[in-house]
Protein backbone atom coordinates (compact mmCIF):
# COMPACT_ATOMS: atom_id res chain seq x y z
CA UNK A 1 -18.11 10.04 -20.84
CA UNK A 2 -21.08 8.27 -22.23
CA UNK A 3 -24.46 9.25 -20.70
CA UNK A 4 -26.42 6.40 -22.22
CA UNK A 5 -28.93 4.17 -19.62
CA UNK A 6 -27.31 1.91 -17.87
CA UNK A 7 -28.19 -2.19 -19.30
CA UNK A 8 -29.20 -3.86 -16.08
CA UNK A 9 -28.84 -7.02 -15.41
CA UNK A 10 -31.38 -10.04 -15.50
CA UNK A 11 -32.76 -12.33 -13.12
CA UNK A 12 -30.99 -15.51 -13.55
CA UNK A 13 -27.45 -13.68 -13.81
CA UNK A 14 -28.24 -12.29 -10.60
CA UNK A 15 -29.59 -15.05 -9.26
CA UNK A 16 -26.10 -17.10 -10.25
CA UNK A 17 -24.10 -14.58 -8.97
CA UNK A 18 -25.75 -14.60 -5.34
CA UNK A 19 -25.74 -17.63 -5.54
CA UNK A 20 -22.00 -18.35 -5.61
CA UNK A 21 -21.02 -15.51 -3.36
CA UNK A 22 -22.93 -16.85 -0.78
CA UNK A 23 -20.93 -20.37 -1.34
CA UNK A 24 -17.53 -17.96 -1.51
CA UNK A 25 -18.32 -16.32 1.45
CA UNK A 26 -19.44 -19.40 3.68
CA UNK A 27 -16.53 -21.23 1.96
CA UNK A 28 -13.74 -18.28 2.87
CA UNK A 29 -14.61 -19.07 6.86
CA UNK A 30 -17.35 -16.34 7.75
CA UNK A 31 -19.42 -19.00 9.19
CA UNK A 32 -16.68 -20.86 10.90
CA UNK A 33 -17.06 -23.77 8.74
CA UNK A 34 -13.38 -24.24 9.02
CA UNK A 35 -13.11 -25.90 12.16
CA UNK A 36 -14.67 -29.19 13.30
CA UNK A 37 -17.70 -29.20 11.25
CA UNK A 38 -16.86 -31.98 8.98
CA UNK A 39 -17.12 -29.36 5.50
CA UNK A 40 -14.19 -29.58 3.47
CA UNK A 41 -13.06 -26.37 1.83
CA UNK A 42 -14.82 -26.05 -1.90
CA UNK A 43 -18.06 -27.96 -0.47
CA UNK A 44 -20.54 -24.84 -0.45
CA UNK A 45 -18.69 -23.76 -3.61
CA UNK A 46 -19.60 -27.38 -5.29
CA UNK A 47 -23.16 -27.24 -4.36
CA UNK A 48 -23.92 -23.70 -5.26
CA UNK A 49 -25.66 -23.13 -8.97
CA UNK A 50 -23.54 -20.80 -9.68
CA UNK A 51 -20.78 -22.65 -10.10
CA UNK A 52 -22.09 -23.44 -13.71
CA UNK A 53 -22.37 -19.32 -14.12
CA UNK A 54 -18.74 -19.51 -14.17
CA UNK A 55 -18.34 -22.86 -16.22
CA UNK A 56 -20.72 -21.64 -19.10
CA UNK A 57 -18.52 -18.17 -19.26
CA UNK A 58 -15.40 -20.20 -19.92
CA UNK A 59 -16.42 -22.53 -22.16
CA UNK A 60 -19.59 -21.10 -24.01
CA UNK A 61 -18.87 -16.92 -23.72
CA UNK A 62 -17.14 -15.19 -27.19
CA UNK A 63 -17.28 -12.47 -25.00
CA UNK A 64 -15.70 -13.49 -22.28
CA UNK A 65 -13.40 -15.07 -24.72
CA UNK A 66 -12.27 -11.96 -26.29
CA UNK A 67 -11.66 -10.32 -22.85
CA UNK A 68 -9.60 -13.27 -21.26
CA UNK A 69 -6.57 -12.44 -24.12
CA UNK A 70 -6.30 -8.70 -22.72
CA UNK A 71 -4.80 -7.20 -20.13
CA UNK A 72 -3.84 -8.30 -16.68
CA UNK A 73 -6.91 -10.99 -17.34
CA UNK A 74 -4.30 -12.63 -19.44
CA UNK A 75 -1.69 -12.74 -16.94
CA UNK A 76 -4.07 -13.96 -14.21
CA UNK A 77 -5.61 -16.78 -16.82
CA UNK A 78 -1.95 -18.02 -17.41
CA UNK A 79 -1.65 -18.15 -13.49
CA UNK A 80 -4.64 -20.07 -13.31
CA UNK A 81 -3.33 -22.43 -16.11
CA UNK A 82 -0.20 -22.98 -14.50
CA UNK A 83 -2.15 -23.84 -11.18
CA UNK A 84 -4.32 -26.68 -13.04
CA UNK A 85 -0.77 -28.11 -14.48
CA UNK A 86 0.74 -28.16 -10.88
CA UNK A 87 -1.66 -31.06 -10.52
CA UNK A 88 0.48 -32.80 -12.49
CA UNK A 89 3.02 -33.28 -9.67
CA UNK A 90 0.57 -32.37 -6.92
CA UNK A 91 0.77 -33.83 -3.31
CA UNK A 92 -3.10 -33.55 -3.91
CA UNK A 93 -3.96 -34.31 -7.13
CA UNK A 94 -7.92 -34.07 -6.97
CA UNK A 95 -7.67 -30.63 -4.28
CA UNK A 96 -5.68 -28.84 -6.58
CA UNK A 97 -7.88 -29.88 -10.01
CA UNK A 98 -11.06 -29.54 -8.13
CA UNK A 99 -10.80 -26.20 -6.02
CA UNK A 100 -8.96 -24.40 -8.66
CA UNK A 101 -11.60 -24.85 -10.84
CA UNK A 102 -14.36 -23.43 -8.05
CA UNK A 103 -11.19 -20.21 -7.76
CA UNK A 104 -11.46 -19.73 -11.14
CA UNK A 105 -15.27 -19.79 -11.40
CA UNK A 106 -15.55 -17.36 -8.63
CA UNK A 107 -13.08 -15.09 -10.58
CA UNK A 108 -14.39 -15.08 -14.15
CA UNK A 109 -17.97 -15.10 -12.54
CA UNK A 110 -16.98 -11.94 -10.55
CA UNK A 111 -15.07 -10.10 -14.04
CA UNK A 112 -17.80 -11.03 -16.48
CA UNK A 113 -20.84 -9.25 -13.90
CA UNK A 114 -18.71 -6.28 -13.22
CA UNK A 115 -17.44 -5.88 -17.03
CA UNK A 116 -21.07 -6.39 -18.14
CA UNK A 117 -23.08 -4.96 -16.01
CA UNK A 118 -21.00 -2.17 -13.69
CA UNK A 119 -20.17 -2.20 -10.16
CA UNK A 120 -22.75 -0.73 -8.66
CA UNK A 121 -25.21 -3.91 -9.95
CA UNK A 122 -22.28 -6.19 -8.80
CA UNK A 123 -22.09 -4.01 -5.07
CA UNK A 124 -25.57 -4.48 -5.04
CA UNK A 125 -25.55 -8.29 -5.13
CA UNK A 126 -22.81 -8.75 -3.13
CA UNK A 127 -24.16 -6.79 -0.40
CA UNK A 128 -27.28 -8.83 -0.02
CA UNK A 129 -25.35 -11.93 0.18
CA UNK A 130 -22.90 -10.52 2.29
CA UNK A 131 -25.58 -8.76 4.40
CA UNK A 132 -27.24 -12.67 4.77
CA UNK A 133 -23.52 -14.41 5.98
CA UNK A 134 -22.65 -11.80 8.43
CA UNK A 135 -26.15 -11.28 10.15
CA UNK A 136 -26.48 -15.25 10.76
CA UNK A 137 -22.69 -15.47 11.61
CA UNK A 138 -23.35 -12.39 13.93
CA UNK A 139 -26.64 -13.55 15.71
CA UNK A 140 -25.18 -16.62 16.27
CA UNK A 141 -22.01 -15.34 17.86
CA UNK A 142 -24.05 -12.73 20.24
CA UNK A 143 -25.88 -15.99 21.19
CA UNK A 144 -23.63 -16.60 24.82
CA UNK A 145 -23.89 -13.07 25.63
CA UNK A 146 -28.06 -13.14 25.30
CA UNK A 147 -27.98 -15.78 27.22
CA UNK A 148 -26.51 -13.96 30.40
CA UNK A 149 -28.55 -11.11 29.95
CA UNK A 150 -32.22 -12.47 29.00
CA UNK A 151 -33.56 -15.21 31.37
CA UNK A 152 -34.02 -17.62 28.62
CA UNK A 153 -32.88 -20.74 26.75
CA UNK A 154 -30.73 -20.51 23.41
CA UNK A 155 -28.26 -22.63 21.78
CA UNK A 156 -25.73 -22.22 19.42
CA UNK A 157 -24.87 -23.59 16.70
CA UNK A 158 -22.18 -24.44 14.42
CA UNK A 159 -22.93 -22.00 12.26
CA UNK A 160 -20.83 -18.64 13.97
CA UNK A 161 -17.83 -16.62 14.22
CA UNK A 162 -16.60 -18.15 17.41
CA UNK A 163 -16.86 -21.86 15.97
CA UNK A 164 -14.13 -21.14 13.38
CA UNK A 165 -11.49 -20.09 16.27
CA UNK A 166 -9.34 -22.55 17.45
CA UNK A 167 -5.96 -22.46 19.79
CA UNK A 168 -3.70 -20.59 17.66
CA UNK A 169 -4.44 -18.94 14.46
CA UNK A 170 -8.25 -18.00 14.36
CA UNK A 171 -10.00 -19.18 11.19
CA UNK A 172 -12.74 -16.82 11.57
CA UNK A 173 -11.47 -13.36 13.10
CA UNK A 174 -9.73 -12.26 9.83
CA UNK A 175 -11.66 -13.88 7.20
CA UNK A 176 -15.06 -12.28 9.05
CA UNK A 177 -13.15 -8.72 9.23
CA UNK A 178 -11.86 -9.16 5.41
CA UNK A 179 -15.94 -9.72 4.18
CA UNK A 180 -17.09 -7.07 6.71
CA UNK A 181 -14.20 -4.62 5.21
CA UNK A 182 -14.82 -5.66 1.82
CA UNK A 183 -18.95 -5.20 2.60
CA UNK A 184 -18.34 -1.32 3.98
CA UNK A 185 -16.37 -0.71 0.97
CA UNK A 186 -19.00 -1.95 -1.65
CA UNK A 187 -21.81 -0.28 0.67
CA UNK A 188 -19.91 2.82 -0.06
CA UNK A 189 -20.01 2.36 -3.84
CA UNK A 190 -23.70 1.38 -3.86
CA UNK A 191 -24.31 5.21 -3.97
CA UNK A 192 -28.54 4.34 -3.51
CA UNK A 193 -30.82 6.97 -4.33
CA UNK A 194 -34.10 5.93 -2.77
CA UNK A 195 -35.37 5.64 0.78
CA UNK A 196 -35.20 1.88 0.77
CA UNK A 197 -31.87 1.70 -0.84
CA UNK A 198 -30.75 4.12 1.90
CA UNK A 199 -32.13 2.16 5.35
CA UNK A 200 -30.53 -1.31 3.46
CA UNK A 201 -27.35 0.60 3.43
CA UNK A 202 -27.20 1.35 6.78
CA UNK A 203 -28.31 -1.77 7.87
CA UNK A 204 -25.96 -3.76 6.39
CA UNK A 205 -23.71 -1.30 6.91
CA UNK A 206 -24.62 -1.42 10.51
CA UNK A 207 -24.52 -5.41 10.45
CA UNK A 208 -20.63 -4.91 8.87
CA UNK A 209 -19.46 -2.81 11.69
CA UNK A 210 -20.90 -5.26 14.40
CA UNK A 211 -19.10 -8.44 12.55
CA UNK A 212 -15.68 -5.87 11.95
CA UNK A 213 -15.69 -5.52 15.80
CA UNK A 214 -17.08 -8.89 16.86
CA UNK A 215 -14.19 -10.31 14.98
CA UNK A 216 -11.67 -8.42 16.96
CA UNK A 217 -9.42 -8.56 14.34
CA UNK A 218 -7.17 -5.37 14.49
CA UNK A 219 -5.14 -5.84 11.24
CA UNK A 220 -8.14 -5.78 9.36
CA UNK A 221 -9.88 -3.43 10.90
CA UNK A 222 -6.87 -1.26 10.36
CA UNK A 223 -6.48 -2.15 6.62
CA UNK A 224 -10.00 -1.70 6.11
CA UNK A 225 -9.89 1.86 7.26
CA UNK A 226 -6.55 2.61 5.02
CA UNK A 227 -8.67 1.28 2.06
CA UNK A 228 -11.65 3.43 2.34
CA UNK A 229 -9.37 6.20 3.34
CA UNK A 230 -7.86 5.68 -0.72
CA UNK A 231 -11.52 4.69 -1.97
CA UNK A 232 -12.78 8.35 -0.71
CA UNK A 233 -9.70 10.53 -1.38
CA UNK A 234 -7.72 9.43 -4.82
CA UNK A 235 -9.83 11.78 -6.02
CA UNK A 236 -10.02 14.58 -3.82
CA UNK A 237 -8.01 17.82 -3.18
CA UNK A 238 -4.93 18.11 -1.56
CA UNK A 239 -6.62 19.45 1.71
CA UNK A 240 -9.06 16.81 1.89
CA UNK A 241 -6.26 14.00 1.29
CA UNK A 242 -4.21 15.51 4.34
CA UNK A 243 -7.16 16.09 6.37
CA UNK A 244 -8.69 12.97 5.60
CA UNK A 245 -4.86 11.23 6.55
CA UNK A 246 -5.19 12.36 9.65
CA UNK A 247 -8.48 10.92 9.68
CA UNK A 248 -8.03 8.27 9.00
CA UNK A 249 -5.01 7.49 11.12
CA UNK A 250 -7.20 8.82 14.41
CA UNK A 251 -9.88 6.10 13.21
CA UNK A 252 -7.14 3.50 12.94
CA UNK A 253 -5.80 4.18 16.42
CA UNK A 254 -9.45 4.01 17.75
CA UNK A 255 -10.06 0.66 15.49
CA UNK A 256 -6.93 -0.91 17.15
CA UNK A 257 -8.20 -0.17 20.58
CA UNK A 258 -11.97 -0.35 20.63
CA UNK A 259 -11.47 -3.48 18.67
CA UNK A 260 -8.84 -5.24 21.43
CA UNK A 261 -10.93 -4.24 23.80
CA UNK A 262 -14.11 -5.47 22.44
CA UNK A 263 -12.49 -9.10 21.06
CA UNK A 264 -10.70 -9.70 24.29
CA UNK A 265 -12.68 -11.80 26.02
CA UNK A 266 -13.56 -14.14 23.56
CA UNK A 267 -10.35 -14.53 21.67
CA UNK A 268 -8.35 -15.24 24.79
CA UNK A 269 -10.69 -17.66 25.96
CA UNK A 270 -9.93 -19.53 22.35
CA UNK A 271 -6.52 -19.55 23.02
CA UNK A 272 -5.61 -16.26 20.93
CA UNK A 273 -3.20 -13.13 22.23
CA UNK A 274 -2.92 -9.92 20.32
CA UNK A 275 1.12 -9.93 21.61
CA UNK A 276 2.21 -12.63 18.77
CA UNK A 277 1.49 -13.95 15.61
CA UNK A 278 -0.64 -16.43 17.06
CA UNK A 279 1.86 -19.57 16.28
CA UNK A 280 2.61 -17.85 12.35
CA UNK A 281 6.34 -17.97 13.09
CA UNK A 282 6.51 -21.93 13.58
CA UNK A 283 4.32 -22.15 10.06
CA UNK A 284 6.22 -19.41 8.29
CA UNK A 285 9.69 -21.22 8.86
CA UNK A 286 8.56 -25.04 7.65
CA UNK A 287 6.96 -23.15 4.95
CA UNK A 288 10.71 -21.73 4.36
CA UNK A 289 12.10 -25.40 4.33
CA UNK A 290 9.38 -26.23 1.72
CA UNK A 291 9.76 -23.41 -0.87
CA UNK A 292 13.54 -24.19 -0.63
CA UNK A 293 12.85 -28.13 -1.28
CA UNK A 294 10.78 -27.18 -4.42
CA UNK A 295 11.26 -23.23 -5.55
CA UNK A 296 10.19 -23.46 -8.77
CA UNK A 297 7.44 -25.60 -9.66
CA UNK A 298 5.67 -25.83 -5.73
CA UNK A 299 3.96 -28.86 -4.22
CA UNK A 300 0.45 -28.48 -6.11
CA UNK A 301 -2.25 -24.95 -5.77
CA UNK A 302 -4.66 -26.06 -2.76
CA UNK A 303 -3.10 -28.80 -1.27
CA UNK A 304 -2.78 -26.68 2.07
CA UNK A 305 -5.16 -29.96 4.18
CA UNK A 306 -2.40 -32.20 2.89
CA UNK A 307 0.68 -30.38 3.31
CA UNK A 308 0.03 -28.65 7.06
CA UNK A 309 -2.02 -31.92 8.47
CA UNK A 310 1.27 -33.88 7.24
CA UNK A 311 3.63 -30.83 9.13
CA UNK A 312 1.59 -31.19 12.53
CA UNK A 313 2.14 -34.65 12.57
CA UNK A 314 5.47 -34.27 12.31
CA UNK A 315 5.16 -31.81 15.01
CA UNK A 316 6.63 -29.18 12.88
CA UNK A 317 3.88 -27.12 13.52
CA UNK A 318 1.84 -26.60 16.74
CA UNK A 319 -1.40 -27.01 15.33
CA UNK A 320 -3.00 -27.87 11.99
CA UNK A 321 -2.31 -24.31 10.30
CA UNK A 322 -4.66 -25.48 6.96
CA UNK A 323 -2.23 -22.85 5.03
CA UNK A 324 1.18 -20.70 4.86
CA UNK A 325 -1.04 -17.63 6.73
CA UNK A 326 0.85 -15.34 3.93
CA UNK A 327 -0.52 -15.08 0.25
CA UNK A 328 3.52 -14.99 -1.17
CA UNK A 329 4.55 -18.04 0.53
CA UNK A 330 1.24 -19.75 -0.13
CA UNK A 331 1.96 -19.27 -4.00
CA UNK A 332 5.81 -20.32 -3.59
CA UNK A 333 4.56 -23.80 -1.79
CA UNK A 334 1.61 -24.06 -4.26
CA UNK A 335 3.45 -22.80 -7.99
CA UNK A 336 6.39 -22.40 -6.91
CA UNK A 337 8.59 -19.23 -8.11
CA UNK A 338 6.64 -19.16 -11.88
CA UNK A 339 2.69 -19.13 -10.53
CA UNK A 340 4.60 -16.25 -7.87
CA UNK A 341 5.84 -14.20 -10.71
CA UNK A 342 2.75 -15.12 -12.92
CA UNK A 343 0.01 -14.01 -10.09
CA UNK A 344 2.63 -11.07 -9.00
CA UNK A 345 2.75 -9.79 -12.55
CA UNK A 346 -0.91 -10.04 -13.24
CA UNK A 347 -1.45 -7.75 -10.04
CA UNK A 348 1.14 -4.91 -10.42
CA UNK A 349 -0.21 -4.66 -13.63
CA UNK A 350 -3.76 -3.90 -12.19
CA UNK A 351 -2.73 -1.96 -9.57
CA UNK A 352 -0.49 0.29 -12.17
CA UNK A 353 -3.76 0.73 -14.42
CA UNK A 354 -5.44 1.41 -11.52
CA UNK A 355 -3.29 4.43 -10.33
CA UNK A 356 -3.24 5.45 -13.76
CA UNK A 357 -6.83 5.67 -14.54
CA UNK A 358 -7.34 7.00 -10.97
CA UNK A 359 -9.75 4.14 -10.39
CA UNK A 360 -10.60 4.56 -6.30
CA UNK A 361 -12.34 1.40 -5.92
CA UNK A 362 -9.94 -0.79 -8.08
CA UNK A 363 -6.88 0.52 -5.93
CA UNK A 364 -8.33 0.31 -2.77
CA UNK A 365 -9.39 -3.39 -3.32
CA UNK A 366 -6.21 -4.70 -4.29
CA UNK A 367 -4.21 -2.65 -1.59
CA UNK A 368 -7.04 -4.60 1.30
CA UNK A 369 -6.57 -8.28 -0.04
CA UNK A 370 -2.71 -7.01 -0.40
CA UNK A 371 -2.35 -5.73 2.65
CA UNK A 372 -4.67 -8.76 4.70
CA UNK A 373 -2.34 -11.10 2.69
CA UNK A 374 0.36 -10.75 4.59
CA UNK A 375 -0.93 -12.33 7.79
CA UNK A 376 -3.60 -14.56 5.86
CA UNK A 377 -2.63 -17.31 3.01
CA UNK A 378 -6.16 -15.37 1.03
CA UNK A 379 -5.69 -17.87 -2.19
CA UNK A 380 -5.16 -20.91 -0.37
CA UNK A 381 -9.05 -22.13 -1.43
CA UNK A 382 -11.48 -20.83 -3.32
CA UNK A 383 -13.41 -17.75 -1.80
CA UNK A 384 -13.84 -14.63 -1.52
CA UNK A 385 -10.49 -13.40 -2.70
CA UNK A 386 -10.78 -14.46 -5.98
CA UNK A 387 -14.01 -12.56 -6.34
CA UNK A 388 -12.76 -9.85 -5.27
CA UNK A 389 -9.82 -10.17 -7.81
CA UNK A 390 -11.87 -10.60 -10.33
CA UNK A 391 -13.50 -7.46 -9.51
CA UNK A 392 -10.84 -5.40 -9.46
CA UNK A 393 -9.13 -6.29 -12.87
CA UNK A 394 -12.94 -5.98 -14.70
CA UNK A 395 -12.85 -2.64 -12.93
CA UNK A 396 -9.80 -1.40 -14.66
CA UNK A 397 -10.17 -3.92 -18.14
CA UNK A 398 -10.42 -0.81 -20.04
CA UNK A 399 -8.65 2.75 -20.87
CA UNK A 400 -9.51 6.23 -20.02
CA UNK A 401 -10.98 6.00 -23.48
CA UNK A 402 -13.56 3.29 -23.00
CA UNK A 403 -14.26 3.04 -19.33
CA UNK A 404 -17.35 1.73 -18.75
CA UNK A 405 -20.40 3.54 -17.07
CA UNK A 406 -20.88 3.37 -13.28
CA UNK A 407 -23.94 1.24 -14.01
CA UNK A 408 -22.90 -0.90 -16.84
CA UNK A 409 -22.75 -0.66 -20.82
CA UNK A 410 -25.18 -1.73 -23.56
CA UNK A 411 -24.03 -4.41 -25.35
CA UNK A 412 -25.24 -7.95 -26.84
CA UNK A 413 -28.16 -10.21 -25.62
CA UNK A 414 -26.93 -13.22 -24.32
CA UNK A 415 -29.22 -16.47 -24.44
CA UNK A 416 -28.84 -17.00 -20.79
CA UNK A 417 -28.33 -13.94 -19.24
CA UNK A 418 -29.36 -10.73 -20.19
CA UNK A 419 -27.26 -8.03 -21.86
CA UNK A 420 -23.32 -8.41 -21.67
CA UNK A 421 -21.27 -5.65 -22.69
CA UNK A 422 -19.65 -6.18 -25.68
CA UNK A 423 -17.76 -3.25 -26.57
CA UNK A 424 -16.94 -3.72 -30.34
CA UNK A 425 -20.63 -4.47 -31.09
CA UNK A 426 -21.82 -1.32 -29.21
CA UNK A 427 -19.84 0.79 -31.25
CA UNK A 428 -21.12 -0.50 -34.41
CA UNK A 429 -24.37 -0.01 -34.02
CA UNK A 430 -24.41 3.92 -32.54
């Protein structure tokens, strides 16, 4: 393994890519921007600068050029094509071309940073961002239950986690336990050395915990603890997998209950019970009858406002559902059985590199938006899924033979932004 210094990145690339998490994470429903607060899914995506970070990669990056023709980047790029065409016969023209092009900003945005610069520089950036969306979303959720305790005046605004629930599904209990999952998991990478590195991971670590529990959402919090569980232990012995099994499933039984118990009162008061699927089984069986109208070409990527606002007037549904709430029959409505087997294909490849390079963090991320997938449509607008995809595939972009460092590889000055890693040019000139 190379023991060169790590290239660091530079201000303005990290700057960009803060910049654009923090629109991916608003966007994917921390906040509970979701519900009635008159933003429209892409908004905080559309505003944020960098949303030309990702835009300049595509269309000014050799780099990023060379890397977009290998690997399960291909596959996922050909996926991504095949979602701009499906605007073609779209029931949402403008959705579709619009937030696919914020998906695959976040995504390339996500690859380039991790491929360039390492995960660690790409944990820590995320981390502060993340650390930002679920203290505010936090604080302001923990607002009701100051007020009974402290003899004072507060408000709240639109901006929490309870603001995104409605009767039915909850907008904000999964997506807030995904990015608090996600959070732990990156906190765990981060791997800081000095004293203030240290106290920021535990307080953001704290801050994740909080939000993972706040949420009360049990799936996640269960699928969370199966994906650290493989982040700590690919590597490990055989004793410390089976102890750390058992582990882990002691800390998932204690997840499911602590977690009930501390999400009860709120989520039943919005309408939610933890004995259903929360209304899924209404959406799940239109979404049937759609898929089978159109199996192989879908209805348009993103069109989800369209296509469930049009089902619960028809009373099909028994609320506005916004998507399938399942990541395979949210690809079957949007691409229909080709963007499926296109987006399937590029993941099984990722996840087979992944097992076979023994990459803990690449497996474990894909298993978590896997895994949370199957209650939640996770690709149904641009957010934090995508960056997270794009993560994983820069994370296992290379073989055994060229894996990058933990904190990055040397490589070509870009114009822009720093140092990229550019692997052929490296070579040449050691």
């Amino acid at each position: 393994m190379r023991t060169d210094a790590p290239v660091q990145p530079g201000r303005l690339a990290v700057g960009l890519l803060a910049a654009q998490l923090l629109g991916a994470m608003v966007d994917f429903g921390a906040l509970g921007l979701a519900s009635d607060s008159g933003f429209d899914t892409g908004r905080w995506l559309l505003l944020s600068p960098g949303l030309f970070l990702g835009i300049y990669l595509l269309l000014a990056s050799p780099t990023m050029t060379r890397w977009v023709l290998r690997g399960p980047l291909f596959v996922m790029m050909m996926w991504f094509g095949w979602a701009f065409a499906s605007a073609a016969w779209s029931v949402d023209a403008k959705s579709t071309i619009l937030q696919t092009t914020l998906a695959v900003t976040v995504f390339v945005s996500s690859f380039w940073f991790v491929r360039s610069y390492g995960r660690v520089n790409f944990a820590r950036v995320f981390c502060v961002s993340a650390g930002l969306v679920l203290a505010v979303g936090l604080a302001n959720d923990l607002i009701p239950a100051v007020a009974e305790i402290l003899p004072i005046a507060v408000s709240q605004t639109e901006f929490g986690i309870e603001t995104g629930r409605s009767p039915g599904i909850t907008p904000g209990v999964n997506q807030l336990g995904m990015l608090a999952g996600v959070t732990m998991m990156m906190l765990i990478r981060m791997s800081p050395r000095t004293r203030m590195g240290r106290v920021f991971q535990f307080a953001v670590g704290a801050i994740a915990v909080m939000s993972m529990l706040t949420a009360g959402s049990r799936s996640v919090a269960v699928c969370t603890v199966v994906a650290i569980a493989v982040q700590l232990g690919l590597d490990s012995s055989v004793q410390v997998r089976i102890r750390g099994f058992v582990g882990a499933a002691a800390a998932g039984l204690a997840v499911v209950g602590f977690v009930g118990t501390s999400g009860r009162e709120t989520t039943f008061e919005a309408g939610r019970s933890f004995d259903s699927l929360n209304g899924r089984e209404d959406v799940w069986d239109y979404a049937f009858e759609l898929i089978a109208a159109k199996p192989l070409q879908g209805y348009g990527m993103m069109t989800g406002s369209e296509t469930w606002n049009r089902a619960f007037s028809l009373r099909r549904t028994t609320f506005d559902a916004g998507d399938a709430h399942n990541s395979v029959l949210e690809l079957l409505i949007g691409t229909g059985s080709i963007g499926l087997a296109l987006f399937g294909s590029g993941c099984a490849w990722a996840v087979m590199r992944a097992w076979r390079s023994r990459d803990a963090d690449a497996l474990a991320l894909l298993l978590l938006v896997g895994f949370v997938g199957l209650t939640e449509a996770l690709i149904s607008a641009p957010g934090l899924a995508y960056s997270i995809l794009g993560v994983s595939l820069a994370m296992v972009a290379v073989d055994n033979a060229s894996r990058p460092w933990p904190n990055g590889r040397g490589g070509k000055p870009s114009l822009l932004l720093g140092e990229t890693a550019e692997p052929e040019l490296v070579g040449a000139s050691r």
